[in-house]
C-alpha atoms as a PDB file:
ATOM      1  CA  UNK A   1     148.363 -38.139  99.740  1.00  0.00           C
ATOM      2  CA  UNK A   2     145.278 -39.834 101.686  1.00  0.00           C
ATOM      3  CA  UNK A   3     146.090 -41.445 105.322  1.00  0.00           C
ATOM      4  CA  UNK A   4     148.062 -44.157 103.238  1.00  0.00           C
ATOM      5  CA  UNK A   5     151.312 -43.890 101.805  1.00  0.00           C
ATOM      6  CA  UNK A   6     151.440 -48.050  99.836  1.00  0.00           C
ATOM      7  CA  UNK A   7     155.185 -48.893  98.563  1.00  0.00           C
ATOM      8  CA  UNK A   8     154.516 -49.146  94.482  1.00  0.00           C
ATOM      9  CA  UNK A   9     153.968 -53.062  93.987  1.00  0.00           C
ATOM     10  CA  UNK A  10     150.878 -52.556  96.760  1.00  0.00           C
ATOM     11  CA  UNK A  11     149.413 -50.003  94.417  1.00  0.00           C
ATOM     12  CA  UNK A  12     150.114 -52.695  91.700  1.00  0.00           C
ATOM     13  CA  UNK A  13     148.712 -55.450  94.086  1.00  0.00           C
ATOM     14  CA  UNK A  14     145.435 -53.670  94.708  1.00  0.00           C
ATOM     15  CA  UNK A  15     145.442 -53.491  90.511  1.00  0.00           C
ATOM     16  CA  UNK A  16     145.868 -57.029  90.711  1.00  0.00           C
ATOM     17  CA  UNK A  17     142.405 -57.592  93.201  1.00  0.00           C
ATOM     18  CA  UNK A  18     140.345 -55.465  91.381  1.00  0.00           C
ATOM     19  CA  UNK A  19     140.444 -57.183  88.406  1.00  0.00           C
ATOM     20  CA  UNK A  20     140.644 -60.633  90.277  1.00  0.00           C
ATOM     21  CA  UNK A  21     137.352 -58.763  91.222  1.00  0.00           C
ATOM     22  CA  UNK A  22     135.993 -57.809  87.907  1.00  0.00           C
ATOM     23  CA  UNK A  23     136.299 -61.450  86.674  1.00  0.00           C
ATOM     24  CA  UNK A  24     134.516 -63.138  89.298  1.00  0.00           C
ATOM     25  CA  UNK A  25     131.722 -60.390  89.074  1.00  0.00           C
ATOM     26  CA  UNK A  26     131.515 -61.216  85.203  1.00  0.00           C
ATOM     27  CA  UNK A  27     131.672 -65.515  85.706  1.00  0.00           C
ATOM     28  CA  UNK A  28     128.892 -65.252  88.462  1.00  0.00           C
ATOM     29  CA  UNK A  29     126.696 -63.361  86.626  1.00  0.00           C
ATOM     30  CA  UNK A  30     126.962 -65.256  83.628  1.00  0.00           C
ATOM     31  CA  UNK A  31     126.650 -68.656  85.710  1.00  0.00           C
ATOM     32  CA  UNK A  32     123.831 -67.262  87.363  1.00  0.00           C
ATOM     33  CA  UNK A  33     122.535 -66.844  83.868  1.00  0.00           C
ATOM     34  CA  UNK A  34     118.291 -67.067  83.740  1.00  0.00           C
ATOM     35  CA  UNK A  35     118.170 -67.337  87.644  1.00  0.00           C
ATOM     36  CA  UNK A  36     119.622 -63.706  88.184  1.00  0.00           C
ATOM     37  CA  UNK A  37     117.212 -61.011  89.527  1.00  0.00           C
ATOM     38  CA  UNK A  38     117.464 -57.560  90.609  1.00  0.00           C
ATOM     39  CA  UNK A  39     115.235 -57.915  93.724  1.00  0.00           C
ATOM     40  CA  UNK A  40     116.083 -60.495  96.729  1.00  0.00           C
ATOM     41  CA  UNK A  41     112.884 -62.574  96.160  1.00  0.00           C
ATOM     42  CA  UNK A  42     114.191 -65.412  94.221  1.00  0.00           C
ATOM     43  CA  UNK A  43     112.093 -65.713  90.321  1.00  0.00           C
ATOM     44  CA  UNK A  44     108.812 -68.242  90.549  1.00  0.00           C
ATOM     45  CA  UNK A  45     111.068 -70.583  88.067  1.00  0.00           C
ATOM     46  CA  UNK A  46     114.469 -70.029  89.408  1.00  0.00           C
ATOM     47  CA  UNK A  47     116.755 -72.671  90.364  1.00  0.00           C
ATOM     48  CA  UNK A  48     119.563 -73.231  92.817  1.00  0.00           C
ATOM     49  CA  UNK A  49     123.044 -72.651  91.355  1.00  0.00           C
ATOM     50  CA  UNK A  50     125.757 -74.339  93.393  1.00  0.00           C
ATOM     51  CA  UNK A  51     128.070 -75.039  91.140  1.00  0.00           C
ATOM     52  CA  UNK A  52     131.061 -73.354  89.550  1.00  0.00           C
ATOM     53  CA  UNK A  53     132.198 -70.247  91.570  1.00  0.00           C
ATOM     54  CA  UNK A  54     129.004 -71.155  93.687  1.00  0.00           C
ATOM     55  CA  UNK A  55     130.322 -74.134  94.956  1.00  0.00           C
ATOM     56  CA  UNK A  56     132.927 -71.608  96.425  1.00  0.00           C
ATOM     57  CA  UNK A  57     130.952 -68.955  97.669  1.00  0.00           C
ATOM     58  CA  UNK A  58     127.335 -68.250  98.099  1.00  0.00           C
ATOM     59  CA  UNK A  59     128.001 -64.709  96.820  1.00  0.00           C
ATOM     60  CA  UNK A  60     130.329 -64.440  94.237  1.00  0.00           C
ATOM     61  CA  UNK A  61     128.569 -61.252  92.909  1.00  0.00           C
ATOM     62  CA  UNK A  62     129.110 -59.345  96.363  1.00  0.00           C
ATOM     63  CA  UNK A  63     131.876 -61.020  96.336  1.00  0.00           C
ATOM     64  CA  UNK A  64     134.152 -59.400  93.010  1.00  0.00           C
ATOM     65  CA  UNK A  65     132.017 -56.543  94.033  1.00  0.00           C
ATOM     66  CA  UNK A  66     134.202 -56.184  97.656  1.00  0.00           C
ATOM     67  CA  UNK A  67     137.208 -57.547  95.690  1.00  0.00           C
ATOM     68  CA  UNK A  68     137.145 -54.662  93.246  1.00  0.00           C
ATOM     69  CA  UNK A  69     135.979 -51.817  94.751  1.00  0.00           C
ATOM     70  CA  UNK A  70     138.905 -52.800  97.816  1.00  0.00           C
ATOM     71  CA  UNK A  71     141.757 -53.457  95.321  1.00  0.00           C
ATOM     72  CA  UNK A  72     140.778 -50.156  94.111  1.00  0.00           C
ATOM     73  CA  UNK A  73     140.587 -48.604  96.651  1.00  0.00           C
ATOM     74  CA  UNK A  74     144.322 -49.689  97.467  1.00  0.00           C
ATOM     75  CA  UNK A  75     145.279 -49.061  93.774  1.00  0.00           C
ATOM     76  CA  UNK A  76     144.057 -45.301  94.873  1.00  0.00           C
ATOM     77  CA  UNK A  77     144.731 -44.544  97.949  1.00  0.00           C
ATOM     78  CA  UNK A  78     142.001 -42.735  98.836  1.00  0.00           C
ATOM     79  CA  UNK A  79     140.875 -43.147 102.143  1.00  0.00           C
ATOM     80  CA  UNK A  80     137.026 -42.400 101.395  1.00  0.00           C
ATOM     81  CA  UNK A  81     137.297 -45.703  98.858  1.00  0.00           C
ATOM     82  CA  UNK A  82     138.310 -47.705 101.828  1.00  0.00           C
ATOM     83  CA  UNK A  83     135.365 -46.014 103.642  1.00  0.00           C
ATOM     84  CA  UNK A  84     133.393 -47.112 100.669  1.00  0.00           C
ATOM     85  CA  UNK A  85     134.613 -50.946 100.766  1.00  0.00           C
ATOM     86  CA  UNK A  86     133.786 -51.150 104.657  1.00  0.00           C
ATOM     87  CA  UNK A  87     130.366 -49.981 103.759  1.00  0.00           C
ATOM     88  CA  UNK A  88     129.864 -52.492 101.395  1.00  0.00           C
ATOM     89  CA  UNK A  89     130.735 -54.769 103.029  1.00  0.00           C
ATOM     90  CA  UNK A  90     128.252 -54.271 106.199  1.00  0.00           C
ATOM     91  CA  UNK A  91     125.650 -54.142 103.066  1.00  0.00           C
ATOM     92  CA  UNK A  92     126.132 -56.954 101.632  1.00  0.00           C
ATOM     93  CA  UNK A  93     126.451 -59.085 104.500  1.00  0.00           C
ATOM     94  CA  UNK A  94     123.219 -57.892 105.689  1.00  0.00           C
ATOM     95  CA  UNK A  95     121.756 -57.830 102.599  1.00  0.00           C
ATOM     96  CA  UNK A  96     122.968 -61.431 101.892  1.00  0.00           C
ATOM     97  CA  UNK A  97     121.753 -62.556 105.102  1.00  0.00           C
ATOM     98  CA  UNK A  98     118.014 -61.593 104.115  1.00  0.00           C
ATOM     99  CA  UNK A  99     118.251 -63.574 101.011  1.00  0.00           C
ATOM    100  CA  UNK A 100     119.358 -65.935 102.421  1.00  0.00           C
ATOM    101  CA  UNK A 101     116.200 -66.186 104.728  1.00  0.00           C
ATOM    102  CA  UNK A 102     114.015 -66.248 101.076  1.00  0.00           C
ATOM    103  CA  UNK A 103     116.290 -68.802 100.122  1.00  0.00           C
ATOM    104  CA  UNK A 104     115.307 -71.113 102.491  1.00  0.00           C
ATOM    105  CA  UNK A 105     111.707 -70.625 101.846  1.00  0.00           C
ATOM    106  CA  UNK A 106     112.340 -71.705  98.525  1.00  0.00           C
ATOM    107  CA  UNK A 107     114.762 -74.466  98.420  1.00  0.00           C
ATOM    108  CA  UNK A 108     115.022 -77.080 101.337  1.00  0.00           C
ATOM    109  CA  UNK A 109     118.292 -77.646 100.358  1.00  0.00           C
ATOM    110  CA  UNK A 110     119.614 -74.627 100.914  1.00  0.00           C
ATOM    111  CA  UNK A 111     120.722 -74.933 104.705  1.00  0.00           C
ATOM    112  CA  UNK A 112     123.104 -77.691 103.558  1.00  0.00           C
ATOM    113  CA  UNK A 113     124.701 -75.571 101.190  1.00  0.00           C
ATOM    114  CA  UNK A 114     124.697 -73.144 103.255  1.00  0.00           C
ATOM    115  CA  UNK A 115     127.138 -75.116 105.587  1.00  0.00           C
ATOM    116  CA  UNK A 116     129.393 -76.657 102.866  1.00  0.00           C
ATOM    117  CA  UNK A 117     130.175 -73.202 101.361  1.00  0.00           C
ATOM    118  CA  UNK A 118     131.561 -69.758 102.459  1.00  0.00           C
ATOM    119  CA  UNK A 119     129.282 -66.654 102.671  1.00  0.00           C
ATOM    120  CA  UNK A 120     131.692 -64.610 100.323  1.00  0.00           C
ATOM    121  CA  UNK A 121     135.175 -65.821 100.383  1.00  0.00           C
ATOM    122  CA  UNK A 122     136.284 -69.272 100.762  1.00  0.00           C
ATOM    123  CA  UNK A 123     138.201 -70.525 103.341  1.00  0.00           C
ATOM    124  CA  UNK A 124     137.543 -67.527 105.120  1.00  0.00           C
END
């Protein structure tokens, strides 16, 4: 046993979030489609996606990134996959933020978007 002991439908629960996780990963890739890139510079011919999960969150990747690697994490219990989660999440809010920056630079309309949707979950 790690630091935390879940009742059985938690362990179930965090099952339940980490594919929750998985499937948002998969969507916003594939809605992402020809604008995805491994680096933070946005492509010369890339466009601004704000629709489908994006109209719900800037991030979806990062986002069923955190969602799966948490609900795993509680699925576990291992305390160093909580570690892991926290971690990730520091990165990819940091790492979001700078992309964010290049972002701007390329699309004006970005700010506005910015404001009318959540960094990585919505409503939160």
């Amino acid at each position: 046993m790690g630091w935390f002991d879940f009742p059985n439908f938690l362990n179930y629960l965090g099952l339940l979030i980490a594919i929750a996780g998985l499937i948002i990963l998969v969507l916003a890739l594939l809605q992402l489609n020809k604008n995805i890139s491994p680096f933070p510079t946005p492509k010369a011919n890339s466009e601004l996606v704000t629709n489908g999960l994006y109209s719900w969150m800037r991030h979806p990747i990062y986002s069923g990134i955190l969602l799966f690697v948490f609900g795993y994490a509680i699925y576990s219990q291992i305390e160093f996959r909580f570690l892991i989660s926290v971690a990730l999440l520091f990165l990819f809010y940091f790492k979001s933020s700078y992309e964010e920056k290049l972002l701007k630079e390329k699309f004006p309309d970005y700010t506005n978007y910015q404001h009318q949707t959540r960094r990585f979950f919505p409503f939160i």
